[in-house]
Structure formats: C-alpha cells, structure tokens
N, C-alpha and C. Protein backbone atom coordinates (compact mmCIF):
# COMPACT_ATOMS: atom_id res chain seq x y z
N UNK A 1 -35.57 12.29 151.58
CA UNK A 1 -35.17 12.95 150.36
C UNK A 1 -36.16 14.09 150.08
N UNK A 2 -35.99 15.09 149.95
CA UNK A 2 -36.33 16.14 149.31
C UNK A 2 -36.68 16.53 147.90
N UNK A 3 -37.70 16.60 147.27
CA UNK A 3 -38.20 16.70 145.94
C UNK A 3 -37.83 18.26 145.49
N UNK A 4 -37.75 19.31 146.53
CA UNK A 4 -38.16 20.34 146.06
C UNK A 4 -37.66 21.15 147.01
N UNK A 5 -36.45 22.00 146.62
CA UNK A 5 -35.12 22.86 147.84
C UNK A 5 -36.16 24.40 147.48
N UNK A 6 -35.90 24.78 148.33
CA UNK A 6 -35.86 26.60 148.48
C UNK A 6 -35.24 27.78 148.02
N UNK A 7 -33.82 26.88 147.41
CA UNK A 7 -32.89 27.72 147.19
C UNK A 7 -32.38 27.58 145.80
N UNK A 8 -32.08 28.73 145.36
CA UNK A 8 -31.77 28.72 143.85
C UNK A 8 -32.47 28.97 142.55
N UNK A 9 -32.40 28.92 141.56
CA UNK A 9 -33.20 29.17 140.55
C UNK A 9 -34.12 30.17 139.91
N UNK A 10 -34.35 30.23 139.07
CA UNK A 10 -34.72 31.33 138.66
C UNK A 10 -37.04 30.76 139.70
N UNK A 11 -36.86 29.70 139.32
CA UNK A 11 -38.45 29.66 139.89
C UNK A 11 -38.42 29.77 141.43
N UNK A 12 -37.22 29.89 141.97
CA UNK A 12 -37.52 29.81 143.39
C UNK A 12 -37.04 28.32 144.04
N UNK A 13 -36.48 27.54 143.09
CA UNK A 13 -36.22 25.91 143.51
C UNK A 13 -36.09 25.25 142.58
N UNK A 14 -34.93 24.20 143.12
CA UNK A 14 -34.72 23.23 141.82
C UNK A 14 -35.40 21.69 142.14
N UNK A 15 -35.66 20.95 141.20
CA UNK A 15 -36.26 19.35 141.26
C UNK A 15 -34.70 18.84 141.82
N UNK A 16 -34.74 17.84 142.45
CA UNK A 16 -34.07 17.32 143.53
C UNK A 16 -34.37 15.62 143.03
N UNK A 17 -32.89 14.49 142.18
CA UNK A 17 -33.84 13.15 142.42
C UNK A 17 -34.97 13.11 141.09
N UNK A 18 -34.74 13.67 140.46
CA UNK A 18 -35.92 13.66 139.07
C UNK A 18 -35.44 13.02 138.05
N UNK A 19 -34.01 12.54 138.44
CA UNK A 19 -33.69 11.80 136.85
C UNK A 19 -34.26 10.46 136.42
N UNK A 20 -34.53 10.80 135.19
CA UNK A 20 -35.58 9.83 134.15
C UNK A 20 -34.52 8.98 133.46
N UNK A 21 -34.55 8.01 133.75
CA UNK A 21 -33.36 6.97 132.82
C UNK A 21 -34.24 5.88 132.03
N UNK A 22 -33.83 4.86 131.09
CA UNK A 22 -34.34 3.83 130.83
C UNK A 22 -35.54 3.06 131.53
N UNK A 23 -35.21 2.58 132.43
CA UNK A 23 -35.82 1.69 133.34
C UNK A 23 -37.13 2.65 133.33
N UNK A 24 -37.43 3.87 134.14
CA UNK A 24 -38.49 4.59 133.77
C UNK A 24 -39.47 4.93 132.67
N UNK A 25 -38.27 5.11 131.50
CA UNK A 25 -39.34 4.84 130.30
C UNK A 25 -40.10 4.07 130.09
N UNK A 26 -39.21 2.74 130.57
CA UNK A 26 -39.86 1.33 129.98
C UNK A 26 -41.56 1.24 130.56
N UNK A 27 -41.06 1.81 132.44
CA UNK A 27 -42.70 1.99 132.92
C UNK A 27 -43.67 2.11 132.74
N UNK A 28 -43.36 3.92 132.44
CA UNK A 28 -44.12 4.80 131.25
C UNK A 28 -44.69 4.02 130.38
N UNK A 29 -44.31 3.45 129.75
CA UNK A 29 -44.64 3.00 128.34
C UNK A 29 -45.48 1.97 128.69
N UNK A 30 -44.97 0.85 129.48
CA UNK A 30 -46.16 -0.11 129.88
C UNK A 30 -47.27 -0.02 130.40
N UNK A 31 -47.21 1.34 131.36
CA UNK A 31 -48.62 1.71 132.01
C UNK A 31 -49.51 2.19 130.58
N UNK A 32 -48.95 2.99 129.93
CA UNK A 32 -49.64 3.84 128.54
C UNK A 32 -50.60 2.86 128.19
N UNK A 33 -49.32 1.43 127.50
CA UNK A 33 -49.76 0.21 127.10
C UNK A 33 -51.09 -0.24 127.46
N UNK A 34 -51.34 -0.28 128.77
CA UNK A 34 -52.02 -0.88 129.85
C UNK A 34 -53.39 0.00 129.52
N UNK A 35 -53.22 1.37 129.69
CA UNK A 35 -54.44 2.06 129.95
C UNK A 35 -55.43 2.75 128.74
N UNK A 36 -54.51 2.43 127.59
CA UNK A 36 -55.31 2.88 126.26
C UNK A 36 -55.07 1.99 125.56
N UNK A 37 -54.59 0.67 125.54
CA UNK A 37 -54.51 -0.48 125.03
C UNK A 37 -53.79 -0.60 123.36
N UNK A 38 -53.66 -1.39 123.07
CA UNK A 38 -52.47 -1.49 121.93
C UNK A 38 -53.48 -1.21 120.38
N UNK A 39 -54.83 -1.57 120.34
CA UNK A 39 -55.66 -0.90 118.95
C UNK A 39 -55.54 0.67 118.93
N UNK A 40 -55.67 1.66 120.29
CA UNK A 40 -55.84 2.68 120.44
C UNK A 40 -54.75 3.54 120.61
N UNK A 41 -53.36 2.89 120.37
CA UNK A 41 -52.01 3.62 120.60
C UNK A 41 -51.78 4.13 119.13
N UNK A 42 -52.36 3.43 118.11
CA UNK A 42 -51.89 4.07 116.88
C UNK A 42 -52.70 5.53 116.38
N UNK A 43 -53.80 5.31 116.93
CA UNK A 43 -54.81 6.40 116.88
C UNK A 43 -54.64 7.54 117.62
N UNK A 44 -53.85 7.57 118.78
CA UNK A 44 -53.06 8.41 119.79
C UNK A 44 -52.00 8.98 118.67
N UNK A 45 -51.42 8.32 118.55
CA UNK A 45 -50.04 8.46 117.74
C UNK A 45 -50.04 9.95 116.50
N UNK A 46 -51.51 9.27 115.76
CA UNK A 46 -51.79 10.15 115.05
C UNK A 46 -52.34 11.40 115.10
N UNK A 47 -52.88 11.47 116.35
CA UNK A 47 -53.66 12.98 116.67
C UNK A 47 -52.56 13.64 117.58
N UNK A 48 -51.71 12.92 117.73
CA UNK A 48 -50.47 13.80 118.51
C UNK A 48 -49.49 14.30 117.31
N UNK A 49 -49.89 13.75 116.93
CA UNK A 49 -48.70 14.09 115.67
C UNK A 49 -49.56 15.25 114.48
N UNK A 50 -50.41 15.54 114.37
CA UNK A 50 -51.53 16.09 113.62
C UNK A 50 -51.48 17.51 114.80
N UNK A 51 -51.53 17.42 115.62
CA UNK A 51 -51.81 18.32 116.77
C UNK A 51 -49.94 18.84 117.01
N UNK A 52 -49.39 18.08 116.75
CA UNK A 52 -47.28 18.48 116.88
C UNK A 52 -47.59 19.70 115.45
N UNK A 53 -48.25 19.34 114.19
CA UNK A 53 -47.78 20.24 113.14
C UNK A 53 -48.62 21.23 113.28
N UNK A 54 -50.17 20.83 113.78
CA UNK A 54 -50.78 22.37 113.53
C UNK A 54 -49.93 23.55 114.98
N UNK A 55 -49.54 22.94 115.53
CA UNK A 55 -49.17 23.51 116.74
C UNK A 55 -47.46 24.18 116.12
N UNK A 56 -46.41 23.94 115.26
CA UNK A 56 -45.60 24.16 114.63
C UNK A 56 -46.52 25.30 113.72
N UNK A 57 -47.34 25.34 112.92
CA UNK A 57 -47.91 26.29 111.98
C UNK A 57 -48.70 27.24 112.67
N UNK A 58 -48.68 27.09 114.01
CA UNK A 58 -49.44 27.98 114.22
C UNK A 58 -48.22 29.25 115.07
N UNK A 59 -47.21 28.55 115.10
CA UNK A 59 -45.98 29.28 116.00
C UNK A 59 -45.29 30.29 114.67
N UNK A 60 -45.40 29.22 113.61
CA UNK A 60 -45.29 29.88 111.91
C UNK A 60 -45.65 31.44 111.71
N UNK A 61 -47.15 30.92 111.94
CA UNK A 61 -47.78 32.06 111.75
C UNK A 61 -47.98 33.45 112.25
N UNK A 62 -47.43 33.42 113.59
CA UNK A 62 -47.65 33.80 114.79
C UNK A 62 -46.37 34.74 114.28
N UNK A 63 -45.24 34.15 114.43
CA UNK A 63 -44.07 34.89 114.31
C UNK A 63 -43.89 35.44 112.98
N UNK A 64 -44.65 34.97 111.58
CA UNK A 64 -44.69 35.98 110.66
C UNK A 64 -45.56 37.12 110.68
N UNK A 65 -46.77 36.93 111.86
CA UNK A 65 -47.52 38.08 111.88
C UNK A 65 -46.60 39.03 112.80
N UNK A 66 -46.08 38.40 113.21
CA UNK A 66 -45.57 39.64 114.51
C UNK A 66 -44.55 40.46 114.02
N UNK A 67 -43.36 39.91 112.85
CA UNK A 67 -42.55 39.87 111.96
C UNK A 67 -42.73 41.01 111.06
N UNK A 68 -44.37 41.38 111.11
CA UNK A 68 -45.06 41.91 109.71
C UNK A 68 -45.16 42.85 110.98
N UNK A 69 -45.76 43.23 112.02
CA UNK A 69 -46.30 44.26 112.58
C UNK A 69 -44.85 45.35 113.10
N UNK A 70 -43.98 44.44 113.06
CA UNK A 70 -42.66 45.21 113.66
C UNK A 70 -42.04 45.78 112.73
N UNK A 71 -42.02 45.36 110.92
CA UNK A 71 -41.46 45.98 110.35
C UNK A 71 -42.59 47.24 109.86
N UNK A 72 -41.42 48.28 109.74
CA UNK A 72 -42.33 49.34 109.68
C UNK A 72 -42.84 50.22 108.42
N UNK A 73 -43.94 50.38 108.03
CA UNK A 73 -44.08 50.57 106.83
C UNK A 73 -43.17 51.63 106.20
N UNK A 74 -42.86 52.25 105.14
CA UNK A 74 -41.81 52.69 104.66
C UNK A 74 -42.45 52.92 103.14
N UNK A 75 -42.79 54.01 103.41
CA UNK A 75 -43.62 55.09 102.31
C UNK A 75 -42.15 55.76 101.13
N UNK A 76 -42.32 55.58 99.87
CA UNK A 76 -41.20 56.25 99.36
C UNK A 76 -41.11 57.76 99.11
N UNK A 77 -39.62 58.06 99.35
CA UNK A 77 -39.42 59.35 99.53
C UNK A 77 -40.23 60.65 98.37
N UNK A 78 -40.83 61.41 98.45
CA UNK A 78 -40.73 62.48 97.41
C UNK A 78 -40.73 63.25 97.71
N UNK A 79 -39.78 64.36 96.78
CA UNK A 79 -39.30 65.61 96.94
C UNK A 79 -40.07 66.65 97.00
N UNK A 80 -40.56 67.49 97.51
CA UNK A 80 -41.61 68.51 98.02
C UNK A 80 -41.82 68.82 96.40
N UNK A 81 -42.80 69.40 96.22
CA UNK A 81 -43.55 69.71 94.81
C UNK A 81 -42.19 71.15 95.32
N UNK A 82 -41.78 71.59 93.85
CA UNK A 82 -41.21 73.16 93.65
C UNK A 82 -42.76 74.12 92.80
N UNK A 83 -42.98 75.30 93.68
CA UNK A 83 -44.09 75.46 92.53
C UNK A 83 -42.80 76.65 91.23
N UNK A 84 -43.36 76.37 90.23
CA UNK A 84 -42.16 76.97 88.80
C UNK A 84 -42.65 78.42 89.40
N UNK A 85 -41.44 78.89 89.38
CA UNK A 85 -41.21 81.00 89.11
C UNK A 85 -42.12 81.60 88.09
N UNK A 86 -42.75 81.62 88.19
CA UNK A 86 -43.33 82.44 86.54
C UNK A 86 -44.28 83.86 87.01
N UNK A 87 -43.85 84.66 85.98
CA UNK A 87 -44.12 85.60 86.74
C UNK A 87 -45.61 86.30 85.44
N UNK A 88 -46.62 86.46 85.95
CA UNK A 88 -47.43 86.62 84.87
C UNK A 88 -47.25 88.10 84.60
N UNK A 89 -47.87 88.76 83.48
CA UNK A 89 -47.23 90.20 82.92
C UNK A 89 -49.17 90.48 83.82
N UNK A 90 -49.19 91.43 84.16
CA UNK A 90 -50.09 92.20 84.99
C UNK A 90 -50.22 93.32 83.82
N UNK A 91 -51.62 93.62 83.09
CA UNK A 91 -51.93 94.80 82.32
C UNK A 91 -51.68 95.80 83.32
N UNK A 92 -50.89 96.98 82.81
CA UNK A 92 -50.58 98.20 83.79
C UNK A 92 -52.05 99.47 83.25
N UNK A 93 -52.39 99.86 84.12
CA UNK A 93 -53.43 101.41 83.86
C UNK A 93 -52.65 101.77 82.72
N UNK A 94 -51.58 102.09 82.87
CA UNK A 94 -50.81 103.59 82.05
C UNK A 94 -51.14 103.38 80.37
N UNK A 95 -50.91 102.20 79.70
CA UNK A 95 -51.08 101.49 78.71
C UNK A 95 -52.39 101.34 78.24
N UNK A 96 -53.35 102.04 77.32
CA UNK A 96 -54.46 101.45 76.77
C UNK A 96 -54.57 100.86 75.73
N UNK A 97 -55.49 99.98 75.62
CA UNK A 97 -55.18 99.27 74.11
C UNK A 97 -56.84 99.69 73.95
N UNK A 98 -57.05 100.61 73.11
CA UNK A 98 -58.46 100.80 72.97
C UNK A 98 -58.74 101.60 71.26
C-alpha cells in the first residue's frame, strides 16, 4: 500500500488509506490517557482551550487591523477658496486733494 501517490493535487500528492474512523479515536485517546495521565488531562484541557481563544482574538485582531489599513482614508471634500472680486479705487496723479 502506498501512503503517498505522485499524482494530483494541488501539493503534488494525495494521502492514500488515511481514513480516521472510531476505532482510531478510541486509540488516540487511550494512548493520551496513558501518557499524561487522567489528573493532568484536565489541565491540558484548559490551556488548550485558553490558547483556542487567544488564538481566535488574535485572528480578530489581525483582520481588523488589516481591515483598517485597506480602507482608505477619505479627507472631506472642499471647494477651492474663491478669492472675492474687489477692486480697490487706486488714488489717480490727476486728482489732488491738497
């Protein structure tokens, strides 16, 4: 039997024979049992699970920062200053006021 073909897939090969049914779990679970013992499974339990949410908040965060860098800032519009027409009166030579 073959674990591991040549052909296909995006990685280059597919698993061959890998299916996990019941009977396997049960294994799993008894070896676990076996090797970190039944006081120390609840203490597992909890740092996996403590380590599941910061690992969720940190995907949180991640995608609201990225969320924030893609939207693009957006300054509001204003209309060019008009400078006003005014035309000042210029004293002419010809005119004395003396």
């Amino acid at each position: 039997m073959q674990l591991l073909t040549g052909e296909g897939g995006a990685n280059g090969g597919s698993f061959v024979g890998m299916d996990i049914g019941p009977p396997e779990i049960i294994i799993f679970l008894v070896v676990v049992l076996v090797l970190f013992g039944g006081s120390q499974l609840p203490k597992f339990a909890k740092n996996l699970g403590k380590a599941q949410t910061e690992f969720k908040k940190g995907l949180a965060d991640g995608a609201a920062e990225a969320k924030a860098e893609a939207k693009p800032e957006t300054k509001p519009e204003t209309k060019p200053e008009t400078v006003p027409e005014t035309v000042a009166e210029v004293p002419s030579e010809d005119s004395s006021t003396s």
